[in-house]
C-alpha atoms as a PDB file:
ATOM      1  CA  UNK A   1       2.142 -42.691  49.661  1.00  0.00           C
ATOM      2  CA  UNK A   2       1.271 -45.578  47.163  1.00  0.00           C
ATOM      3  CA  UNK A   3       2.536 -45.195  44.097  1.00  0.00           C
ATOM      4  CA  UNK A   4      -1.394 -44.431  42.195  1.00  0.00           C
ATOM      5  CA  UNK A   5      -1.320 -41.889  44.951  1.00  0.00           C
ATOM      6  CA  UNK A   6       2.175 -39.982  44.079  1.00  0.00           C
ATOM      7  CA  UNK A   7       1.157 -40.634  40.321  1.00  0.00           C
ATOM      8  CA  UNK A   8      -2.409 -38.550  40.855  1.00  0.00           C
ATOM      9  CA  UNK A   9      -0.490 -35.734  42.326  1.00  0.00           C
ATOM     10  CA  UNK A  10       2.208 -35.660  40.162  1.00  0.00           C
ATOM     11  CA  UNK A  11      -0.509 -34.923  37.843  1.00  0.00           C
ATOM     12  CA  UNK A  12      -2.733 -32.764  39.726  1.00  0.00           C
ATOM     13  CA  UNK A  13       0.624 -30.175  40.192  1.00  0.00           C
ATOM     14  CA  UNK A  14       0.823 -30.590  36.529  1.00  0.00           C
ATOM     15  CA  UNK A  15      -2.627 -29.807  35.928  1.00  0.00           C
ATOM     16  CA  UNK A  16      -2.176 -26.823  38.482  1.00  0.00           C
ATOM     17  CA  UNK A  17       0.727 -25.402  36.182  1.00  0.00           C
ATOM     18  CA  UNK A  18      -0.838 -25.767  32.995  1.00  0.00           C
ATOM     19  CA  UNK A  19      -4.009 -24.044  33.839  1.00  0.00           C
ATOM     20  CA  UNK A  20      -2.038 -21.114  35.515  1.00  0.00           C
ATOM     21  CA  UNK A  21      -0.330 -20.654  32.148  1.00  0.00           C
ATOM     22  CA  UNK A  22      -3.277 -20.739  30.113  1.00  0.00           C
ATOM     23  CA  UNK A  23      -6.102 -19.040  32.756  1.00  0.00           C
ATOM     24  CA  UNK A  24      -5.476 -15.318  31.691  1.00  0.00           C
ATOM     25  CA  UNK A  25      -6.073 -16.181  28.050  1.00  0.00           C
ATOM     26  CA  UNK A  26      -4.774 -13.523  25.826  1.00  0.00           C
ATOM     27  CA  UNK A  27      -1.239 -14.081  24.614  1.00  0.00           C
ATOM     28  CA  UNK A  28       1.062 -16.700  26.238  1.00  0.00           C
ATOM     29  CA  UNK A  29       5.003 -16.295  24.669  1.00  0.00           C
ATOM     30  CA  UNK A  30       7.168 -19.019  24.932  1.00  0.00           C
ATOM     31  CA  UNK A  31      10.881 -18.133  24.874  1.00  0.00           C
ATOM     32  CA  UNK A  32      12.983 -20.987  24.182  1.00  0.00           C
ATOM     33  CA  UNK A  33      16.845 -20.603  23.411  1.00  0.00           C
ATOM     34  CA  UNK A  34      19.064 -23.366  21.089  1.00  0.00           C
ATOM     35  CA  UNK A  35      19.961 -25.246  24.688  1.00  0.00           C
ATOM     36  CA  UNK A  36      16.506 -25.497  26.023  1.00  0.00           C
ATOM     37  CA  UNK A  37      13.715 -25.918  23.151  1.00  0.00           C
ATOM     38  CA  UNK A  38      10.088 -24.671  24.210  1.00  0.00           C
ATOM     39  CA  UNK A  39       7.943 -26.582  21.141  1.00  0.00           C
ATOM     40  CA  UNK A  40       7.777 -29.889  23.359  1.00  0.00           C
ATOM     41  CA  UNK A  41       6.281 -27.204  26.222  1.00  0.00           C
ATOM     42  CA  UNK A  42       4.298 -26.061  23.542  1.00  0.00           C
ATOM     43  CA  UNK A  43       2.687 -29.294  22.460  1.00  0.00           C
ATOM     44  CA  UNK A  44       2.108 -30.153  26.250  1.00  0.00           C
ATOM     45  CA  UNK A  45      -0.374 -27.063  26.029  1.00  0.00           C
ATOM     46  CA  UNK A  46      -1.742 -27.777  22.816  1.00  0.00           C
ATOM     47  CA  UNK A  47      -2.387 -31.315  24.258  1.00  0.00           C
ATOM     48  CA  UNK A  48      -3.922 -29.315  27.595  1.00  0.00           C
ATOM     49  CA  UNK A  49      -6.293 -27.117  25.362  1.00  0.00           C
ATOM     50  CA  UNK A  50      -7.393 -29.956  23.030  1.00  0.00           C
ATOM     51  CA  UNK A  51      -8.290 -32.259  26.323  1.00  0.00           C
ATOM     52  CA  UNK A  52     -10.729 -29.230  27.826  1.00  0.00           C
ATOM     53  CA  UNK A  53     -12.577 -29.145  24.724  1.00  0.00           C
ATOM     54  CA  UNK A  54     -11.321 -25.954  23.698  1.00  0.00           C
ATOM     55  CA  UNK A  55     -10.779 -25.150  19.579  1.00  0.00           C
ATOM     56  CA  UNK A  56      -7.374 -25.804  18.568  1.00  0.00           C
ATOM     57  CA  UNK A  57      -5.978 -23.687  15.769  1.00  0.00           C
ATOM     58  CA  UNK A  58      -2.154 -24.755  14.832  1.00  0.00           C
ATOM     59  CA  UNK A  59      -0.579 -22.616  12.677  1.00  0.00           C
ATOM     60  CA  UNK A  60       2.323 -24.570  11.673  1.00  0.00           C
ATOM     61  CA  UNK A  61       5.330 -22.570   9.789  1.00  0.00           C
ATOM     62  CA  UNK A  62       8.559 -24.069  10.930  1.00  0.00           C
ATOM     63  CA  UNK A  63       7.925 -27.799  10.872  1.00  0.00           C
ATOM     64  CA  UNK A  64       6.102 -29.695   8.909  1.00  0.00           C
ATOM     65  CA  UNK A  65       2.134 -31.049   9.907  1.00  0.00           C
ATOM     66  CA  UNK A  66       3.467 -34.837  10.453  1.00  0.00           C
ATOM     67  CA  UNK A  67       6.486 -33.607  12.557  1.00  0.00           C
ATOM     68  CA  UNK A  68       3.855 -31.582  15.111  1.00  0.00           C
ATOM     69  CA  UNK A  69       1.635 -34.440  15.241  1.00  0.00           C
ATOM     70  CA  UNK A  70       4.248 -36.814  16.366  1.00  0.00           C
ATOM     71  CA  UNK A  71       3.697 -37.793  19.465  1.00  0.00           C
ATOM     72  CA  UNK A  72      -0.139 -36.946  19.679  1.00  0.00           C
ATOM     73  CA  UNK A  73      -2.380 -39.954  19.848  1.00  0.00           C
ATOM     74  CA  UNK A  74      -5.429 -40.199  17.892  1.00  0.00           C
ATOM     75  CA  UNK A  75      -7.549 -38.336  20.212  1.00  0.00           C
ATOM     76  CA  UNK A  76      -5.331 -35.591  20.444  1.00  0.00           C
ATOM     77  CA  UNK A  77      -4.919 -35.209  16.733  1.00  0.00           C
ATOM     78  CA  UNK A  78      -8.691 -35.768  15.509  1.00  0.00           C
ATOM     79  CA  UNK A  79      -9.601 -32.432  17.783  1.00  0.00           C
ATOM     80  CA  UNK A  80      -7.010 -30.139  15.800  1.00  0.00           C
ATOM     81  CA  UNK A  81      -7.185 -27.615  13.226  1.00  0.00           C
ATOM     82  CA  UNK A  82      -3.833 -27.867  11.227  1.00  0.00           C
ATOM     83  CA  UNK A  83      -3.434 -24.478   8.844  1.00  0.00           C
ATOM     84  CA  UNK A  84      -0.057 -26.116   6.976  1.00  0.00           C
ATOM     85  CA  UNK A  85       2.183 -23.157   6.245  1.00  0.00           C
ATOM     86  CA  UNK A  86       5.442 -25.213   5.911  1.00  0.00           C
ATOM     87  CA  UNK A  87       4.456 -26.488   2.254  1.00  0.00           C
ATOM     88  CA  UNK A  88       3.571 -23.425   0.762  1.00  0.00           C
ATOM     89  CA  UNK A  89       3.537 -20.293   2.649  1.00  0.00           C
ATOM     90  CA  UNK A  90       2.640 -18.094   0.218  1.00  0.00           C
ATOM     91  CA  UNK A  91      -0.060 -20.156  -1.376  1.00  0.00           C
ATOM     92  CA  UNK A  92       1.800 -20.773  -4.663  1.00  0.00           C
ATOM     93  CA  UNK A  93      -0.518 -23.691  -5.408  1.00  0.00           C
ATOM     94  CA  UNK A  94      -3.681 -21.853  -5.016  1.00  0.00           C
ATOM     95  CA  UNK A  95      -5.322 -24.693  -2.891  1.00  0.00           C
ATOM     96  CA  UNK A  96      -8.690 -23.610  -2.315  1.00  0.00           C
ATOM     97  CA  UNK A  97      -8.123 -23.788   1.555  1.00  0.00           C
ATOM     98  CA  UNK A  98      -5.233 -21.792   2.097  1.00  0.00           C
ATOM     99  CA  UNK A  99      -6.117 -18.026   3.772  1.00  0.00           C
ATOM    100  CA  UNK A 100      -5.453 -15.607   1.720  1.00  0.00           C
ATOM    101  CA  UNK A 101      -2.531 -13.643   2.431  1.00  0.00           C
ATOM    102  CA  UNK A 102      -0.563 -16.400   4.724  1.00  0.00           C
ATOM    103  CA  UNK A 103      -1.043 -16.934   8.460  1.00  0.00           C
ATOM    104  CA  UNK A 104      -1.527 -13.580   8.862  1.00  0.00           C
ATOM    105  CA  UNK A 105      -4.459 -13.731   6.945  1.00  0.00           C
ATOM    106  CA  UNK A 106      -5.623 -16.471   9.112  1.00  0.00           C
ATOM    107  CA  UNK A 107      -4.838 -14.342  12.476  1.00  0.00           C
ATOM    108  CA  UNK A 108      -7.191 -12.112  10.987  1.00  0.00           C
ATOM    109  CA  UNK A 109      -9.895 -14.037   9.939  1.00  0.00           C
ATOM    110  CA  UNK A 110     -10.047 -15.376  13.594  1.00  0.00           C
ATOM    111  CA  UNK A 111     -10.683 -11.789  14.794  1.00  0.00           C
ATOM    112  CA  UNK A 112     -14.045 -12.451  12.716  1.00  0.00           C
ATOM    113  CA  UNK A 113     -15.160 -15.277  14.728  1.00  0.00           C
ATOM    114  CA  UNK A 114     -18.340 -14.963  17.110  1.00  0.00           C
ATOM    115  CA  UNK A 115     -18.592 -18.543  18.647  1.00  0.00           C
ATOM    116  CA  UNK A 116     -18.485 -18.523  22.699  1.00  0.00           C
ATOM    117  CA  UNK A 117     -16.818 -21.803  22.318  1.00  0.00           C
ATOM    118  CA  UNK A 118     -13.054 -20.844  23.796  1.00  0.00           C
ATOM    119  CA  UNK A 119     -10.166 -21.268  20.829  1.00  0.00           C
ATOM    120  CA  UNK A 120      -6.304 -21.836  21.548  1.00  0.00           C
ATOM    121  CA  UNK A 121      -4.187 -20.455  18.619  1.00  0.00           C
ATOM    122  CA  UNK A 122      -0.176 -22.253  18.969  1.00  0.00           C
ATOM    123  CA  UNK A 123       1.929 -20.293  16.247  1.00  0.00           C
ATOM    124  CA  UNK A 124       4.798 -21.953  15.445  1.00  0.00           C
ATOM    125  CA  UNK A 125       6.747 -19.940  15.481  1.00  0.00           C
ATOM    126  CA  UNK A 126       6.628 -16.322  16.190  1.00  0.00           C
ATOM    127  CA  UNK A 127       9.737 -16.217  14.792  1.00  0.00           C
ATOM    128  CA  UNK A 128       9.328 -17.235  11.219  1.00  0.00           C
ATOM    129  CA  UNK A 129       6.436 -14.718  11.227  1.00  0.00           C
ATOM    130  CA  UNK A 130       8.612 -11.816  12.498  1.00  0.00           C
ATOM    131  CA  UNK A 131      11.383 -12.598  10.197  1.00  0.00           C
ATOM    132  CA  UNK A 132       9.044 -11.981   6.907  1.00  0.00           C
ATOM    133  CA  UNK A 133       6.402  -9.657   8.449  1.00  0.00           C
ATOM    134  CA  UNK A 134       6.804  -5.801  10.031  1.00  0.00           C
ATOM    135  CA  UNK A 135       6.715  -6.262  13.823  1.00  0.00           C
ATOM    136  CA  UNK A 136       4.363  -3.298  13.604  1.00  0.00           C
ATOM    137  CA  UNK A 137       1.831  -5.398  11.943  1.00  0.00           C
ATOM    138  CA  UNK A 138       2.460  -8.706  13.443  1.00  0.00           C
ATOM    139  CA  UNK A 139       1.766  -6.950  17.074  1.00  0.00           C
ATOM    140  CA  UNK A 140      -1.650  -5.164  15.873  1.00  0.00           C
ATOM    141  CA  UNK A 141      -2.545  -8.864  14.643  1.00  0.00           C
ATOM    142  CA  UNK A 142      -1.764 -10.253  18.012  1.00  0.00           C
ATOM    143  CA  UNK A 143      -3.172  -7.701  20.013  1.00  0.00           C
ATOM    144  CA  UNK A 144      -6.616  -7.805  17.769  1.00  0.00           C
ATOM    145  CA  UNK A 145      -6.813 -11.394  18.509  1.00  0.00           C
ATOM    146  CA  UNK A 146      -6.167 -12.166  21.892  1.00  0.00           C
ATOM    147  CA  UNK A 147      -8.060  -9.129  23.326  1.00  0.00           C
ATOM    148  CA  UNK A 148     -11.377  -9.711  20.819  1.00  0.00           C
ATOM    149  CA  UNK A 149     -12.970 -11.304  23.694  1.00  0.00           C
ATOM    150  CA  UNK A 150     -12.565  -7.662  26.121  1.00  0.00           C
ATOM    151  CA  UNK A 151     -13.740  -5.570  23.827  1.00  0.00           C
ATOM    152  CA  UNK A 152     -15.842  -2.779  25.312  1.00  0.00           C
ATOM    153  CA  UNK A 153     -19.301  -1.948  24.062  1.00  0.00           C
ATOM    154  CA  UNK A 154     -19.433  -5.607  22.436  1.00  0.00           C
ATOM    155  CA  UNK A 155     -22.855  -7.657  23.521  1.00  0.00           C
ATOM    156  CA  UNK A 156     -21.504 -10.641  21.386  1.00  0.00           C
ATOM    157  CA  UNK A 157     -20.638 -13.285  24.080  1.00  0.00           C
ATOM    158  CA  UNK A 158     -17.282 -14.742  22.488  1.00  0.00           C
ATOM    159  CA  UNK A 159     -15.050 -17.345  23.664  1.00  0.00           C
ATOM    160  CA  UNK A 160     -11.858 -16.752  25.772  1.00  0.00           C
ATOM    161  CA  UNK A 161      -9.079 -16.696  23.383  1.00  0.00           C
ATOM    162  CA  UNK A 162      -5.256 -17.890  24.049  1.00  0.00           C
ATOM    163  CA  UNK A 163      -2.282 -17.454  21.640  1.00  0.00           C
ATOM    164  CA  UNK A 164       0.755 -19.401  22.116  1.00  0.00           C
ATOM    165  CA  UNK A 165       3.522 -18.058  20.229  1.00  0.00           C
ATOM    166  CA  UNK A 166       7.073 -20.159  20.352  1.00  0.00           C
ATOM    167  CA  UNK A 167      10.096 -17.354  20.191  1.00  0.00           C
ATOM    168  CA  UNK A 168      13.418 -18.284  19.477  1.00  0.00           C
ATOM    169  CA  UNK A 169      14.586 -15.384  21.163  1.00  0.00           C
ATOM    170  CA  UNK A 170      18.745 -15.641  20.198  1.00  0.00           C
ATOM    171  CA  UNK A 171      17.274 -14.673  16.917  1.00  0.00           C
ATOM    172  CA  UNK A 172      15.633 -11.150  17.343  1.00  0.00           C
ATOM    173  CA  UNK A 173      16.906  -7.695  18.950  1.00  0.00           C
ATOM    174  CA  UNK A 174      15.734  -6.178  22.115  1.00  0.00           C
ATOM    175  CA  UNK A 175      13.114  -4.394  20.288  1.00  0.00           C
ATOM    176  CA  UNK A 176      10.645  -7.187  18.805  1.00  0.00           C
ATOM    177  CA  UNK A 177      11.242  -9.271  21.894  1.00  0.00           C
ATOM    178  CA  UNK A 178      10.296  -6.707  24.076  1.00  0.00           C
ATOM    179  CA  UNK A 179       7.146  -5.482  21.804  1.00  0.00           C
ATOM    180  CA  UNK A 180       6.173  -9.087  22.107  1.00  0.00           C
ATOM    181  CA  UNK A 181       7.085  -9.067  25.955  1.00  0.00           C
ATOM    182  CA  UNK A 182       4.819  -5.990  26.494  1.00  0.00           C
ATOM    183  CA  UNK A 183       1.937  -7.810  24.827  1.00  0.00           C
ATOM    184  CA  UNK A 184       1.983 -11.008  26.559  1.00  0.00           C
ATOM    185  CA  UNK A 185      -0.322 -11.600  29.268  1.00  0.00           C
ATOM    186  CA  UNK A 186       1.892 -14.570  30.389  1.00  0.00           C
ATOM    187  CA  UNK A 187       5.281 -15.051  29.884  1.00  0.00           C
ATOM    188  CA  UNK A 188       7.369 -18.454  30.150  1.00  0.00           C
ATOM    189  CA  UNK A 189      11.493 -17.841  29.719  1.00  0.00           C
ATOM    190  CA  UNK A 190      12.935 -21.520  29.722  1.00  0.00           C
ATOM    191  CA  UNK A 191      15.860 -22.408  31.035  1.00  0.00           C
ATOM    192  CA  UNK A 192      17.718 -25.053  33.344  1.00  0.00           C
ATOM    193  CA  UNK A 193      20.985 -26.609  34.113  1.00  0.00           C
ATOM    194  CA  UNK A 194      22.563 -30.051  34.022  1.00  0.00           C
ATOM    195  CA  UNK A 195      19.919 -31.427  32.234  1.00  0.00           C
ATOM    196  CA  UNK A 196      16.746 -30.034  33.847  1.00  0.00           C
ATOM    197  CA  UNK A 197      14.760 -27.777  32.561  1.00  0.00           C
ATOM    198  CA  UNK A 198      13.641 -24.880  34.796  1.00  0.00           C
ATOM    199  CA  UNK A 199      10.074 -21.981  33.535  1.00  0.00           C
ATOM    200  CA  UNK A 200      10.599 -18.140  34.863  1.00  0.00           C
ATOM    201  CA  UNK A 201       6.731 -18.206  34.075  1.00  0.00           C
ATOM    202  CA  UNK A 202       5.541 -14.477  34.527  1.00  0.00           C
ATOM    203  CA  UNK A 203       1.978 -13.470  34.772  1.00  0.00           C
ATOM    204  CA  UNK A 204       0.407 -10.305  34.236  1.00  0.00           C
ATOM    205  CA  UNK A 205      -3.178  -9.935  36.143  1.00  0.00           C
ATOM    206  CA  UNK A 206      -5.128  -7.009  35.166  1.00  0.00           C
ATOM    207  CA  UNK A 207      -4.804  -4.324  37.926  1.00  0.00           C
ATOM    208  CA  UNK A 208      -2.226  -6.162  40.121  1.00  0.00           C
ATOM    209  CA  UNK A 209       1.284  -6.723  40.456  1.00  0.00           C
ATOM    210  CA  UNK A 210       3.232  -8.833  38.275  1.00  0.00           C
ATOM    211  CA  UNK A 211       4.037 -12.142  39.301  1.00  0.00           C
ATOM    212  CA  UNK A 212       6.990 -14.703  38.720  1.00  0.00           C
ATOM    213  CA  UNK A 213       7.231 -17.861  39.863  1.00  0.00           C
ATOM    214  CA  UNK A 214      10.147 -20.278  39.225  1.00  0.00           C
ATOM    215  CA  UNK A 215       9.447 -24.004  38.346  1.00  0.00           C
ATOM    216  CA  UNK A 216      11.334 -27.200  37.235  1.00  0.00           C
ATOM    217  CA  UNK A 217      10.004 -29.789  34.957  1.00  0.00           C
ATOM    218  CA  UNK A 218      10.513 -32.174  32.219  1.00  0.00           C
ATOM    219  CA  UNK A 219       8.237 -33.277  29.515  1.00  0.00           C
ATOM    220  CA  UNK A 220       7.475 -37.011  28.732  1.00  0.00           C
ATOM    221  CA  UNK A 221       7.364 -38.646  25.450  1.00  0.00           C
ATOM    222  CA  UNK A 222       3.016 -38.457  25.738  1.00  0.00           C
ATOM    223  CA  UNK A 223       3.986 -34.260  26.278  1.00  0.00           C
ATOM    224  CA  UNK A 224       2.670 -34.907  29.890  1.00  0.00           C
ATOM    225  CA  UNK A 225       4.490 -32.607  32.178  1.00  0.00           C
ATOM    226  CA  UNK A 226       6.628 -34.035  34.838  1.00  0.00           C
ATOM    227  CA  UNK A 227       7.096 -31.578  37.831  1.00  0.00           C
ATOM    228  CA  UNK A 228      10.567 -31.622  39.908  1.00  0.00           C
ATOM    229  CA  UNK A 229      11.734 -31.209  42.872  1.00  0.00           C
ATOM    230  CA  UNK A 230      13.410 -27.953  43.148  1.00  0.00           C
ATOM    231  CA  UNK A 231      13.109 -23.914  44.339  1.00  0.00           C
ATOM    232  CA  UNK A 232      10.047 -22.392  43.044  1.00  0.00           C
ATOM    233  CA  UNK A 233      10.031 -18.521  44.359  1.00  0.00           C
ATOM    234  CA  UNK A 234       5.982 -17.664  43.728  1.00  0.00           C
ATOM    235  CA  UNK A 235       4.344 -14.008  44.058  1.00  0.00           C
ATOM    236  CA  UNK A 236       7.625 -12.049  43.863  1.00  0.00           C
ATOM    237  CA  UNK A 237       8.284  -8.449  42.019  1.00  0.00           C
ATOM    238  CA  UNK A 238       8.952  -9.298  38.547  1.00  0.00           C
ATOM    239  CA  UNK A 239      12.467  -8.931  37.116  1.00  0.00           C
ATOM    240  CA  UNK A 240      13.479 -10.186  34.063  1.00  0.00           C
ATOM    241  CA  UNK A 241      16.287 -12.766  34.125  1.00  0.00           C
ATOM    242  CA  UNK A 242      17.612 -11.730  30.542  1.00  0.00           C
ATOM    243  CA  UNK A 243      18.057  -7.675  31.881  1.00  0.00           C
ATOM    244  CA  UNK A 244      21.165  -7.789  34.039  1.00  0.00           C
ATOM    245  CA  UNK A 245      21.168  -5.519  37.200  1.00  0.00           C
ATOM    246  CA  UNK A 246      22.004  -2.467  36.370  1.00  0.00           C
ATOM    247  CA  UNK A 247      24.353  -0.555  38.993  1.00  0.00           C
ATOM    248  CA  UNK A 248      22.991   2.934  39.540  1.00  0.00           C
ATOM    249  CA  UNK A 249      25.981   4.249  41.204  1.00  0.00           C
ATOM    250  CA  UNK A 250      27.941   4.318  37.922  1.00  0.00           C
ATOM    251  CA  UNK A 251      28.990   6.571  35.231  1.00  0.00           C
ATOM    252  CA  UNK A 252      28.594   9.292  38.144  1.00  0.00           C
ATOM    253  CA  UNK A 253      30.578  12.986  37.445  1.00  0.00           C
ATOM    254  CA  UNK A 254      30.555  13.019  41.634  1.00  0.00           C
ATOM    255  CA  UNK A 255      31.086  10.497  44.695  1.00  0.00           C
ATOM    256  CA  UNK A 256      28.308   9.571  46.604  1.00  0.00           C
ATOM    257  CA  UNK A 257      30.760   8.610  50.108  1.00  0.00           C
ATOM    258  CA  UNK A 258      32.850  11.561  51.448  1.00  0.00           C
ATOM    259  CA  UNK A 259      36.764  10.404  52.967  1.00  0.00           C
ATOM    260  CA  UNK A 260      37.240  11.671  56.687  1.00  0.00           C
ATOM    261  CA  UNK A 261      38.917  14.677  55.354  1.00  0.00           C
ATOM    262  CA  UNK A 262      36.474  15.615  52.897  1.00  0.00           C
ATOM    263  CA  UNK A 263      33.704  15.370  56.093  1.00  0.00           C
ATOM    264  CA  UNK A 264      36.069  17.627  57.957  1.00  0.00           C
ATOM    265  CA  UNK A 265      36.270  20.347  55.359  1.00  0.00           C
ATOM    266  CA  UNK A 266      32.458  20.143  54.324  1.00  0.00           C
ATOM    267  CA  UNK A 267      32.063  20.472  58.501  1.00  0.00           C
ATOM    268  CA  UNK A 268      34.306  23.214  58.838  1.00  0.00           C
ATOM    269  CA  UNK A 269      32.866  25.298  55.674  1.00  0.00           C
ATOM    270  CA  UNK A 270      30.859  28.306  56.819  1.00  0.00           C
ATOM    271  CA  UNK A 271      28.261  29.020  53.751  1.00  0.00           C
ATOM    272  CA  UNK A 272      28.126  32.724  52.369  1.00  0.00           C
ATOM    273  CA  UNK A 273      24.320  33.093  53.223  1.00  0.00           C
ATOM    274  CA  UNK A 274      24.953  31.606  56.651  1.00  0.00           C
ATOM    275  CA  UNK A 275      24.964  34.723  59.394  1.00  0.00           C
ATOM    276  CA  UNK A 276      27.527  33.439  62.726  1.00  0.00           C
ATOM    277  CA  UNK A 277      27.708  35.341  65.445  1.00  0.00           C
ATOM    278  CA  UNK A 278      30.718  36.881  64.679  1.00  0.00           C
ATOM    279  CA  UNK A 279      29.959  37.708  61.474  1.00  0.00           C
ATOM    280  CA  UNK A 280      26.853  39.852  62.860  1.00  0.00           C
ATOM    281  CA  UNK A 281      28.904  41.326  65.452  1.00  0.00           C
ATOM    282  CA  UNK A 282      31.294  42.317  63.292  1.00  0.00           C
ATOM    283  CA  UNK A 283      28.474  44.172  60.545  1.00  0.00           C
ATOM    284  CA  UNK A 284      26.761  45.505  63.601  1.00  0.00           C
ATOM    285  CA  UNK A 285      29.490  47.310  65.679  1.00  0.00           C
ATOM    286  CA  UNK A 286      31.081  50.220  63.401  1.00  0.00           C
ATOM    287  CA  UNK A 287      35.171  49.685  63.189  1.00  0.00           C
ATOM    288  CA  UNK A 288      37.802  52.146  64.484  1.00  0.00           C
ATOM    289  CA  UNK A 289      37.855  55.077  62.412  1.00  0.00           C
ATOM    290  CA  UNK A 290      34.872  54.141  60.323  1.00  0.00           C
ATOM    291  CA  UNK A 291      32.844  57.304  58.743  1.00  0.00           C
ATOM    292  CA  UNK A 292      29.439  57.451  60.429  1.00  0.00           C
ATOM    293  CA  UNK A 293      26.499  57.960  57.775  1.00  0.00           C
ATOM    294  CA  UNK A 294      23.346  60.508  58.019  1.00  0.00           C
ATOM    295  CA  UNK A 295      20.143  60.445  55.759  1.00  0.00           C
ATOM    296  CA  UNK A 296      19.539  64.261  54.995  1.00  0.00           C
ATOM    297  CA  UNK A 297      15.565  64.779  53.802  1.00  0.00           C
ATOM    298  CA  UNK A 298      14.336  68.156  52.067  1.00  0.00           C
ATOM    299  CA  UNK A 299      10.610  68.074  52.241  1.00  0.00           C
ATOM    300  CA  UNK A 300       9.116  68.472  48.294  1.00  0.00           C
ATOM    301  CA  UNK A 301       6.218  70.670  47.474  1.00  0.00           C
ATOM    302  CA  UNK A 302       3.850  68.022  46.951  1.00  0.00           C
ATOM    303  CA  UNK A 303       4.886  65.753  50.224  1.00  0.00           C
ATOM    304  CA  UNK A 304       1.791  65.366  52.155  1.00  0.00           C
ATOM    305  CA  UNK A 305       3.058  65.376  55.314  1.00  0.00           C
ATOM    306  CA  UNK A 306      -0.365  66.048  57.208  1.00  0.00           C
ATOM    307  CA  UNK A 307      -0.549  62.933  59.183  1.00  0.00           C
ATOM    308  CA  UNK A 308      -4.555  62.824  60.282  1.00  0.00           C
ATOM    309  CA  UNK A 309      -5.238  62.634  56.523  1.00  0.00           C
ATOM    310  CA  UNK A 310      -2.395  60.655  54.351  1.00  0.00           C
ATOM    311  CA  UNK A 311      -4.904  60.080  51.690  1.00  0.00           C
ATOM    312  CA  UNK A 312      -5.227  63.896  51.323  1.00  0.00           C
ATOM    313  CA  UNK A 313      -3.303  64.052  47.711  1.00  0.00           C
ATOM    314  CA  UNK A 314      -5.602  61.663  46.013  1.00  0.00           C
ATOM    315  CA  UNK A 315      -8.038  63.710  45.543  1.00  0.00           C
ATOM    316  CA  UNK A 316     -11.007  61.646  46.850  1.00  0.00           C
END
C-alpha cells in the first residue's frame, strides 16, 4: 500500500468513526477525566459538523472564544456561531447580543428554530452549566433540544439536531452523571494508557440493543483523528466501565454450596408432610392394646332418610 493509499484510509476509518458518533443526532456526552481531556475530541467534531455544512452553535463557557478557535483554520472558523459566555456570563454589560438569561437562554431559544438545515450545538462544558444551574432544569433543556426534531404530531420538517456536551466527570456525583448518561443517545467515556488514548463509545439505537465498541486514537494538531492499531470489541452488551462488577453472591444471611456433610443430612432428612412406607404402615395397622373406635348415629326427627327422594325436605 502506497503511502496516498494508507493516508486515504486512515481517513476514511476516521470518517467512519466520526459519523457513527454523530449519526443518531440527539445528545452526544463526552466524558473526559483530568488524565485524558475530551475538548480536543470535541473540536475534531465541531471541525466534522462544520465540514458537512451543518450549523455550528458553540457555546463557549470554560475557555475563552480565541482559545477554542485555536487550531481551526479560516474555513473552519468563518462557518461558526460563537455565543461567548466566558466574558460575561451573566450579561453584566448588557451587549445587545447576549441571550437573555445565559446559555440556557440560548438552549432555549434553539428549541424555537424551524429551519430543516441540520444544527450541531458543542457546550463547553456541561460542567460549568451543572455547577450554577439545577440538573432538573439543565436535563429538560437538553432533552427539549435534541429531541425537537421527533416530536410527534409536528408537520414542520426541522433539521436533525446534535448536542455535544464535554463532562468533566471527577467533578459531579453519580446522580447528574447518570441523569446525563440516561439522556444521551451516544456516549464516549475516554480513556487510555501509556500515552494512547482509547473511546468506550456507546450507542443507543431506538428499539435495539445497546452497543459499545472500543477504539484507540489520537488527535492531530489540524483536530484530524488518527485511528490506532489496537482491540476494538464492536456490537457487545453494554456495561459501563466506571460501574464495577458487582458480586451477587455477597452480603448473603445463607450459603449457596452445601459441605459433604451438610448433603448427607439434607439427604437423610425425611420432611413432616412426606408419607414413607413405614410411616403409613405404622398409622394404618392399630398397635397392641390400642382402643378400637365406633361412630354411634341416632337418627333425628327431621333426617330424611327416604333414599328414592333426598330432595324430599325442601319442599319443592
Amino acid at each position: 500500500m502506497t503511502p496516498s493509499e494508507g493516508a486515504r484510509a486512515g481517513t476514511g476509518r476516521e470518517l467512519e468513526m466520526l459519523d457513527s458518533l454523530l449519526a443518531l443526532g440527539g445528545l452526544v456526552l463526552l466524558r473526559d477525566s483530568v488524565e485524558w481531556e475530551g475538548r480536543s475530541l470535541l473540536k475534531a467534531l465541531v471541525k466534522k459538523s462544520a465540514l458537512c455544512g451543518e450549523q455550528v452553535h458553540i457555546l463557549g463557557c470554560e475557555v475563552s472564544e480565541e482559545e477554542f478557535r485555536e487550531g481551526f483554520d479560516s474555513d473552519i472558523n468563518n462557518r461558526l456561531v460563537y455565543h461567548d459566555f466566558f466574558r460575561d456570563p451573566l450579561n453584566w454589560s448588557k451587549t445587545e447580543e447576549a441571550f437573555p438569561g445565559g446559555p440556557l437562554g440560548a438552549l432555549r431559544a434553539m428549541c424555537k428554530r424551524t429551519d430543516p438545515v441540520p444544527v450541531t450545538i458543542a457546550l463547553d462544558s456541561l460542567s460549568w452549566l451543572l455547577l450554577r444551574l439545577p440538573c432538573t432544569t439543565l436535563c429538560q433543556a437538553l432533552h427539549a433540544v435534541s429531541h425537537q426534531d421527533s416530536c410527534p404530531g409536528d408537520s414542520s420538517s426541522v433539521g436533525k439536531v446534535s448536542v455535544l456536551g464535554l463532562l468533566h466527570e471527577e467533578l459531579h456525583g453519580p446522580g447528574p452523571v447518570g441523569a446525563l448518561s440516561s439522556l444521551a443517545q451516544t456516549e464516549v467515556t475516554l480513556g487510555g494508557t501509556m500515552g494512547q488514548a482509547l473511546a468506550h463509545i456507546l450507542c443507543r439505537r431506538p428499539r435495539q440493543r445497546p452497543t459499545d465498541q472500543t477504539q484507540w486514537f489520537s488527535i492531530l494538531p489540524d483536530f484530524s483523528l488518527d485511528l490506532q492499531e489496537g482491540p476494538s470489541v464492536e456490537s457487545q452488551p453494554y456495561s459501563d466501565p466506571h460501574i464495577p462488577p458487582v458480586d451477587p453472591t455477597t452480603h448473603l444471611t445463607f450459603n449457596l454450596h452445601l459441605s459433604k456433610k451438610e448433603r448427607e443430612a439434607r439427604d437423610s432428612l425425611i420432611l413432616p408432610f412426606q408419607f414413607s412406607s413405614e410411616k403409613q404402615q405404622a398409622l394404618l395397622q392399630p398397635r397392641p392394646g390400642q382402643a378400637t373406635s365406633h361412630i354411634f348415629y341416632e337418627p333425628d326427627a327431621y333426617d330424611d332418610l327416604d333414599q328414592e327422594d333426598p330432595d324430599d325436605d325442601l319442599d319443592i
